[in-house]
PDB file of N, CA and C in Angstrom:
ATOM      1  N   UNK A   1     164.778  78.473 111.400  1.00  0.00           N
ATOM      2  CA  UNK A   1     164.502  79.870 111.643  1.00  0.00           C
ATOM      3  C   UNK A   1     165.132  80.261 112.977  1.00  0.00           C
ATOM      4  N   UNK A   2     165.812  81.307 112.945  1.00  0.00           N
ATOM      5  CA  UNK A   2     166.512  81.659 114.068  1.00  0.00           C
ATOM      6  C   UNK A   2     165.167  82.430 115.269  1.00  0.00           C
ATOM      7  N   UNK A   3     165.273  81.571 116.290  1.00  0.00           N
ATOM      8  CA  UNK A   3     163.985  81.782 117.388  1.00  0.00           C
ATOM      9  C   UNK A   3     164.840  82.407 118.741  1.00  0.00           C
ATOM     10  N   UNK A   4     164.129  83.115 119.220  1.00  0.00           N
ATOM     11  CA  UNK A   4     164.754  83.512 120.467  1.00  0.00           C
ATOM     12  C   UNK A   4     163.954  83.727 121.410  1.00  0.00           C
ATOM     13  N   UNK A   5     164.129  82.827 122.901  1.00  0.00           N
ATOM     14  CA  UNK A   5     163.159  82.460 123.885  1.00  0.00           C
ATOM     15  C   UNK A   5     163.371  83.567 125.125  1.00  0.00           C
ATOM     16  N   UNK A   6     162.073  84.204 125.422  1.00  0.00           N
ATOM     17  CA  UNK A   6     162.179  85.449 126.563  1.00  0.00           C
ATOM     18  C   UNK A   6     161.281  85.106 127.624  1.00  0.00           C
ATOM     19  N   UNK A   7     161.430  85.150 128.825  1.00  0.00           N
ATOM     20  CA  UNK A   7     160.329  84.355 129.702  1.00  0.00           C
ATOM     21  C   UNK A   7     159.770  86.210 129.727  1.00  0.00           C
ATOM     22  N   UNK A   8     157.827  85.863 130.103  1.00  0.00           N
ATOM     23  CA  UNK A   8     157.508  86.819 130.025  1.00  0.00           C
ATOM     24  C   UNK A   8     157.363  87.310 131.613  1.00  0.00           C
ATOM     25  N   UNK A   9     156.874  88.682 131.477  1.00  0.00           N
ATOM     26  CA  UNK A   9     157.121  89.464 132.942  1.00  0.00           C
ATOM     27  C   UNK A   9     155.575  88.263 133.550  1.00  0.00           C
ATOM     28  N   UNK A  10     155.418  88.562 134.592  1.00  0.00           N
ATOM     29  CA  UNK A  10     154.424  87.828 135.229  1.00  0.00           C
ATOM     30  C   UNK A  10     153.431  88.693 135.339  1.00  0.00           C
ATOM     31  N   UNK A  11     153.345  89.606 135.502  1.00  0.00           N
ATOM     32  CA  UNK A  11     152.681  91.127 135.758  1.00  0.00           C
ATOM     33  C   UNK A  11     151.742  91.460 134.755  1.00  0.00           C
ATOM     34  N   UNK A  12     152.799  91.781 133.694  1.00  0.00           N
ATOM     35  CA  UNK A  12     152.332  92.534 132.315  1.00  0.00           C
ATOM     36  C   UNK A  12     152.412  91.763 131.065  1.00  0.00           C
ATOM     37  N   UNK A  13     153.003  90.806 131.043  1.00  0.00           N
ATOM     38  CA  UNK A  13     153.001  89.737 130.251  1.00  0.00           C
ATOM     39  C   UNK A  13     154.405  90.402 129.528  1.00  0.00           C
ATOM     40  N   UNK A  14     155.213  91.113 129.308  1.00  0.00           N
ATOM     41  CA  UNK A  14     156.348  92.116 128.223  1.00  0.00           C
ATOM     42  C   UNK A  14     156.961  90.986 128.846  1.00  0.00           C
ATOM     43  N   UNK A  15     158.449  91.142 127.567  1.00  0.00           N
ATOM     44  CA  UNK A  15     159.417  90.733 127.516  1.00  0.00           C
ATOM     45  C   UNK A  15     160.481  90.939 128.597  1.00  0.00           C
ATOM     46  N   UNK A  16     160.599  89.623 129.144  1.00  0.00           N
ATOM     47  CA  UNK A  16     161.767  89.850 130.210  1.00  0.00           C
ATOM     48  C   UNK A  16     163.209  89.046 129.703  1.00  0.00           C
ATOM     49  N   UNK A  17     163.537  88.346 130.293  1.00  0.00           N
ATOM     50  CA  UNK A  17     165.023  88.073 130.464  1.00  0.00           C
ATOM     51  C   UNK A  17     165.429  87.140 129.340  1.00  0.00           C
ATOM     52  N   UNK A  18     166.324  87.645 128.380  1.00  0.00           N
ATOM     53  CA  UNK A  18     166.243  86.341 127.434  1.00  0.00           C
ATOM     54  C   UNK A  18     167.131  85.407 127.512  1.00  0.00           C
ATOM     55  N   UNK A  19     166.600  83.846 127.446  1.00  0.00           N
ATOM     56  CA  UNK A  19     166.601  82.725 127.784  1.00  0.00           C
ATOM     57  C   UNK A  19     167.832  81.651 126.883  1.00  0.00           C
ATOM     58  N   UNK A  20     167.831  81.969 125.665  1.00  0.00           N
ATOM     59  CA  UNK A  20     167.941  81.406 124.850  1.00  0.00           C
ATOM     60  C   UNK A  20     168.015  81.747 123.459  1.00  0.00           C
ATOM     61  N   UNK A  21     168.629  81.394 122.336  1.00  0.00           N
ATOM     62  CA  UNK A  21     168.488  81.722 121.331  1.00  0.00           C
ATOM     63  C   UNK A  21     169.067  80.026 120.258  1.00  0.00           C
ATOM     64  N   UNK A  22     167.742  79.920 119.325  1.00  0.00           N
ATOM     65  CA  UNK A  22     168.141  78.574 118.502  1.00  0.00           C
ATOM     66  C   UNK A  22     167.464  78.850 117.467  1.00  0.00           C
ATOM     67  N   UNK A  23     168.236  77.536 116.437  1.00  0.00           N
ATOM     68  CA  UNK A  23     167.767  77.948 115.196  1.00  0.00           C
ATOM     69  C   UNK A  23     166.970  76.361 114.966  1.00  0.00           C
ATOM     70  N   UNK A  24     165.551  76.566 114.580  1.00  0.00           N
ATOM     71  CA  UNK A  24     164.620  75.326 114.545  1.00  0.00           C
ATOM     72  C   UNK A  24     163.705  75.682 113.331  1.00  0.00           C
ATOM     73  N   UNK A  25     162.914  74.957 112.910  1.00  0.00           N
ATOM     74  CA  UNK A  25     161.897  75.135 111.789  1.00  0.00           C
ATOM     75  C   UNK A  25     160.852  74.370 112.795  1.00  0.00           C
ATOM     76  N   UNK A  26     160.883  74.260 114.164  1.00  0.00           N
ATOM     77  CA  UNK A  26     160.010  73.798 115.278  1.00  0.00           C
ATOM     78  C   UNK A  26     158.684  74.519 114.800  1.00  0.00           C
ATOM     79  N   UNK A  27     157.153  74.110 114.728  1.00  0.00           N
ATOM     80  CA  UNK A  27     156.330  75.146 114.619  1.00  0.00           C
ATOM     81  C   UNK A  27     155.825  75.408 116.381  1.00  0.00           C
ATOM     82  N   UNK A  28     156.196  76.760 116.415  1.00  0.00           N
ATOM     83  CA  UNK A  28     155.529  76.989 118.206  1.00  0.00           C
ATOM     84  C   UNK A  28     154.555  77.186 117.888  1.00  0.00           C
ATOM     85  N   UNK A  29     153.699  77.135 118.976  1.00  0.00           N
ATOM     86  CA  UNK A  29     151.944  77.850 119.320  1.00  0.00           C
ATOM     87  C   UNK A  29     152.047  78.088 120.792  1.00  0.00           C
ATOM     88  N   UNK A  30     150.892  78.982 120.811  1.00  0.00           N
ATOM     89  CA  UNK A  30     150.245  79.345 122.285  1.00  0.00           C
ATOM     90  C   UNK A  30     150.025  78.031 122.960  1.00  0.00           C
ATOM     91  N   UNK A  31     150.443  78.246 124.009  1.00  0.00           N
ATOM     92  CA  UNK A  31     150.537  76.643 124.703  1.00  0.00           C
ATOM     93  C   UNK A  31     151.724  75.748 124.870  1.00  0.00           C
ATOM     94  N   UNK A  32     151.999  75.894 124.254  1.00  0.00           N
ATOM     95  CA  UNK A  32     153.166  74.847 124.289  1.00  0.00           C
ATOM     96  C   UNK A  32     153.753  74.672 125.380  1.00  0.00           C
ATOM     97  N   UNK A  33     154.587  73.867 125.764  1.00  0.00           N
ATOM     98  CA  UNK A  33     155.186  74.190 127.067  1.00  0.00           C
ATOM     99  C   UNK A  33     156.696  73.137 127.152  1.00  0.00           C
ATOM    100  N   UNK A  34     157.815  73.627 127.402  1.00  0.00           N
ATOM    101  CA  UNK A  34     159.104  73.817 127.178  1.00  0.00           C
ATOM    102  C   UNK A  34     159.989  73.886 128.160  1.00  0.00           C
ATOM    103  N   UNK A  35     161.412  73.139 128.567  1.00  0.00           N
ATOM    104  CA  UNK A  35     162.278  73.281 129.643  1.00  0.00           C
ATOM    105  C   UNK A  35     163.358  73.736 128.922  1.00  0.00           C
ATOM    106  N   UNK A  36     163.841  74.756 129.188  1.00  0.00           N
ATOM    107  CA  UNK A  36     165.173  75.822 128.698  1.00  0.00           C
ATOM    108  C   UNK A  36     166.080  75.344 129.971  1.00  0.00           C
ATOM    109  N   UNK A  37     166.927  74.653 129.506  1.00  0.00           N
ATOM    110  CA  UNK A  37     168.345  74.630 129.850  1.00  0.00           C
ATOM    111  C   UNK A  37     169.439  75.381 129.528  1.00  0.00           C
ATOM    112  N   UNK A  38     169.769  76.261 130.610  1.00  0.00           N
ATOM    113  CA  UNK A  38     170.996  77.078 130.842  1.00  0.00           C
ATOM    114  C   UNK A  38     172.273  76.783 131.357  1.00  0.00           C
ATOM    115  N   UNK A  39     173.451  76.746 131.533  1.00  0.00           N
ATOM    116  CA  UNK A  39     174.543  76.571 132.555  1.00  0.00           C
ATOM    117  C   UNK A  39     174.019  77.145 133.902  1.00  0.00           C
ATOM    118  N   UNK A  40     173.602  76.316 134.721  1.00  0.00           N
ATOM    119  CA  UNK A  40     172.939  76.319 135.871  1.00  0.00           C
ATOM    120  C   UNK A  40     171.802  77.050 135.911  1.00  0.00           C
ATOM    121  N   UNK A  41     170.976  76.302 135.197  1.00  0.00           N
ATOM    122  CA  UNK A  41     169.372  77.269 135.199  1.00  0.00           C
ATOM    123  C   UNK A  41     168.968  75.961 134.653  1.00  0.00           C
ATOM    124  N   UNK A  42     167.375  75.940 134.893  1.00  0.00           N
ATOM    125  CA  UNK A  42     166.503  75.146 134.330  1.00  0.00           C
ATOM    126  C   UNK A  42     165.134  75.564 134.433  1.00  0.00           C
ATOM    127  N   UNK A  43     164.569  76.072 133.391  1.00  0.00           N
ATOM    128  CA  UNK A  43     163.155  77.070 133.666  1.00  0.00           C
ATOM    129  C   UNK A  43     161.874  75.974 132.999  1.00  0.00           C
ATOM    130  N   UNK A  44     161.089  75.816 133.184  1.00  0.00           N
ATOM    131  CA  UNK A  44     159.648  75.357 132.526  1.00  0.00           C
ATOM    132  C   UNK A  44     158.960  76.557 132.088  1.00  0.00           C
ATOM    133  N   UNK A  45     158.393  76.634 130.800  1.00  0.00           N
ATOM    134  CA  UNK A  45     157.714  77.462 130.667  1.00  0.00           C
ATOM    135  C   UNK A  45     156.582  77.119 129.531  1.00  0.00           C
ATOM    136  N   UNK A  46     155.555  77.997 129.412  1.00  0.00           N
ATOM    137  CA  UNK A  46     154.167  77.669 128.934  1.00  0.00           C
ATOM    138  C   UNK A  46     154.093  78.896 127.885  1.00  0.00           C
ATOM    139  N   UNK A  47     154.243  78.554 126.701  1.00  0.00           N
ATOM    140  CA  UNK A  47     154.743  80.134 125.612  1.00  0.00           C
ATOM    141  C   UNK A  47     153.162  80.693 125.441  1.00  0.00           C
ATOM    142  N   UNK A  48     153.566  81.860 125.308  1.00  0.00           N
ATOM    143  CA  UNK A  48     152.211  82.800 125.601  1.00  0.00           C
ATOM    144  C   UNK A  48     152.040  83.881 124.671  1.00  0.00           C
ATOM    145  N   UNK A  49     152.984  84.047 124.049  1.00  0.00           N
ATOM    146  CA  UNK A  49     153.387  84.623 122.823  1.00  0.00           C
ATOM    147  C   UNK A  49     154.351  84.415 121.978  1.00  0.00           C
ATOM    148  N   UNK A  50     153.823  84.174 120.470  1.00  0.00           N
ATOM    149  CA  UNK A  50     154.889  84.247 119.118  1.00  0.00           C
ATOM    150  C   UNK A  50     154.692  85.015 118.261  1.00  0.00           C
ATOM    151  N   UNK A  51     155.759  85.920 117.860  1.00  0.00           N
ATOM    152  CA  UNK A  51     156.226  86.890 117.220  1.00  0.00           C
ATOM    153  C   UNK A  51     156.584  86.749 116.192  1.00  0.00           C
ATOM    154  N   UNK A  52     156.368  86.568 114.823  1.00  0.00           N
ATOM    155  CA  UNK A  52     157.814  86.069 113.661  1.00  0.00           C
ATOM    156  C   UNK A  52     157.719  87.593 112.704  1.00  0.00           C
ATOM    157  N   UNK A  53     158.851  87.749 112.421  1.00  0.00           N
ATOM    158  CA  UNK A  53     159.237  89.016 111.887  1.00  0.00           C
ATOM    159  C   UNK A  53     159.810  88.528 110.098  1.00  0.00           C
ATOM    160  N   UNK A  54     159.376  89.330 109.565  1.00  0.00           N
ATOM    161  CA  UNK A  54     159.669  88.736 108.058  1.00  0.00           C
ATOM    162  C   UNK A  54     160.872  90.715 107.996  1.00  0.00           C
ATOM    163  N   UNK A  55     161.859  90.104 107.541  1.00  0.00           N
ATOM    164  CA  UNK A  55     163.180  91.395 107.187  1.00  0.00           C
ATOM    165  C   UNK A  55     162.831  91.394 105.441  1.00  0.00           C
ATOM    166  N   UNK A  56     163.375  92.739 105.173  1.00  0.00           N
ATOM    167  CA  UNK A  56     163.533  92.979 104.132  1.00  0.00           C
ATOM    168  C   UNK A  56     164.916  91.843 102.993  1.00  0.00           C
ATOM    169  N   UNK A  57     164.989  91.118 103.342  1.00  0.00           N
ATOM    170  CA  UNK A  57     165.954  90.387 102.649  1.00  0.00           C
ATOM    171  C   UNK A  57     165.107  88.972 102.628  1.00  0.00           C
ATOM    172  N   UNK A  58     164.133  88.963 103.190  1.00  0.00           N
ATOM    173  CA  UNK A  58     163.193  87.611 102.609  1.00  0.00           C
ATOM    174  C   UNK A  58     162.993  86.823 104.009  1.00  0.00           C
ATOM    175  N   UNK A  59     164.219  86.813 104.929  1.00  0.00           N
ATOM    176  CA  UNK A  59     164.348  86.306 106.272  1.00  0.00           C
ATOM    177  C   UNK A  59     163.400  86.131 106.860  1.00  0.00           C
ATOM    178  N   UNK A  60     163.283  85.111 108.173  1.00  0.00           N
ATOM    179  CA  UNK A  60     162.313  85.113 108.784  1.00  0.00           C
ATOM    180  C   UNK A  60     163.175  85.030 110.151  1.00  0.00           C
ATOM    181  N   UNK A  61     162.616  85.947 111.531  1.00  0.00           N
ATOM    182  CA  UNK A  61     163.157  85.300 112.516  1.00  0.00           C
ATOM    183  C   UNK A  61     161.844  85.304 113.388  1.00  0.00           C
ATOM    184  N   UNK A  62     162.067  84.930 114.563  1.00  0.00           N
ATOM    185  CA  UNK A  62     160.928  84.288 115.611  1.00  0.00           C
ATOM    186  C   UNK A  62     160.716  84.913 117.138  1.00  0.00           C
ATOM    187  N   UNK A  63     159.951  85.367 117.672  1.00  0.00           N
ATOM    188  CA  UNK A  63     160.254  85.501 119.449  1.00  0.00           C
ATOM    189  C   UNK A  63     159.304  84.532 119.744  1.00  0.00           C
ATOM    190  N   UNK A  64     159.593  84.382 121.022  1.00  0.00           N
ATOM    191  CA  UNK A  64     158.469  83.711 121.914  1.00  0.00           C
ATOM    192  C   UNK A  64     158.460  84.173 123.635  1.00  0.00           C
ATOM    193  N   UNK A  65     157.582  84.449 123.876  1.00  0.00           N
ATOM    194  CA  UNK A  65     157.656  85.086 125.581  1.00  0.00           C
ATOM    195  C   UNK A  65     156.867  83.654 126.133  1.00  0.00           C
ATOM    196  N   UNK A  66     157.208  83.245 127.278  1.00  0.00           N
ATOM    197  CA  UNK A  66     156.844  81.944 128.191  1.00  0.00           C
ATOM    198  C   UNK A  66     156.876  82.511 129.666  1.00  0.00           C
ATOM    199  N   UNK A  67     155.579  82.238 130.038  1.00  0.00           N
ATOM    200  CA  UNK A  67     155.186  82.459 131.460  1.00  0.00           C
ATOM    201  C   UNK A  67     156.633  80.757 132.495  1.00  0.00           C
ATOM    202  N   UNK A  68     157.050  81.202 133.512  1.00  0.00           N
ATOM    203  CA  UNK A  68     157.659  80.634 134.226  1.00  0.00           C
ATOM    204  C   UNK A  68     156.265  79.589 134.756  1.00  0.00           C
ATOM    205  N   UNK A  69     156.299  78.194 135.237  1.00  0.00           N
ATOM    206  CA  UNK A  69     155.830  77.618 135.434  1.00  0.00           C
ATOM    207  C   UNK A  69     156.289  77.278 136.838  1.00  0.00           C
TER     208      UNK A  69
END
């Protein structure tokens, strides 16, 4: 399932900067907690929200917002 990782605001919890994008059949949950590797970035984060969106063509895709650790 195509997932796409957004660290969340610290504030308000909304969607901030996105991180990442992969395709996994991974099951996330609240909690989890995860190191996103970037070309010079390396974030820890603790997912705090999942999103999965079902499209009119049967699809499934995924968000996840992660507090910075």
């Amino acid at each position: 399932m195509k997932t796409d990782i957004y660290e969340a605001d610290a504030f308000g919890g909304n969607k901030g900067d996105h991180l990442c994008t992969l395709d996994t059949d991974y099951r996330w949950e609240k909690g989890d907690e995860v190191w996103v590797e970037t070309p010079g970035n390396r974030v820890k984060l603790r997912i705090t929200w999942v999103l999965v969106t079902v499209h009119e063509d049967g699809t499934l895709t995924r968000e996840l917002l992660g507090l910075r650790l």
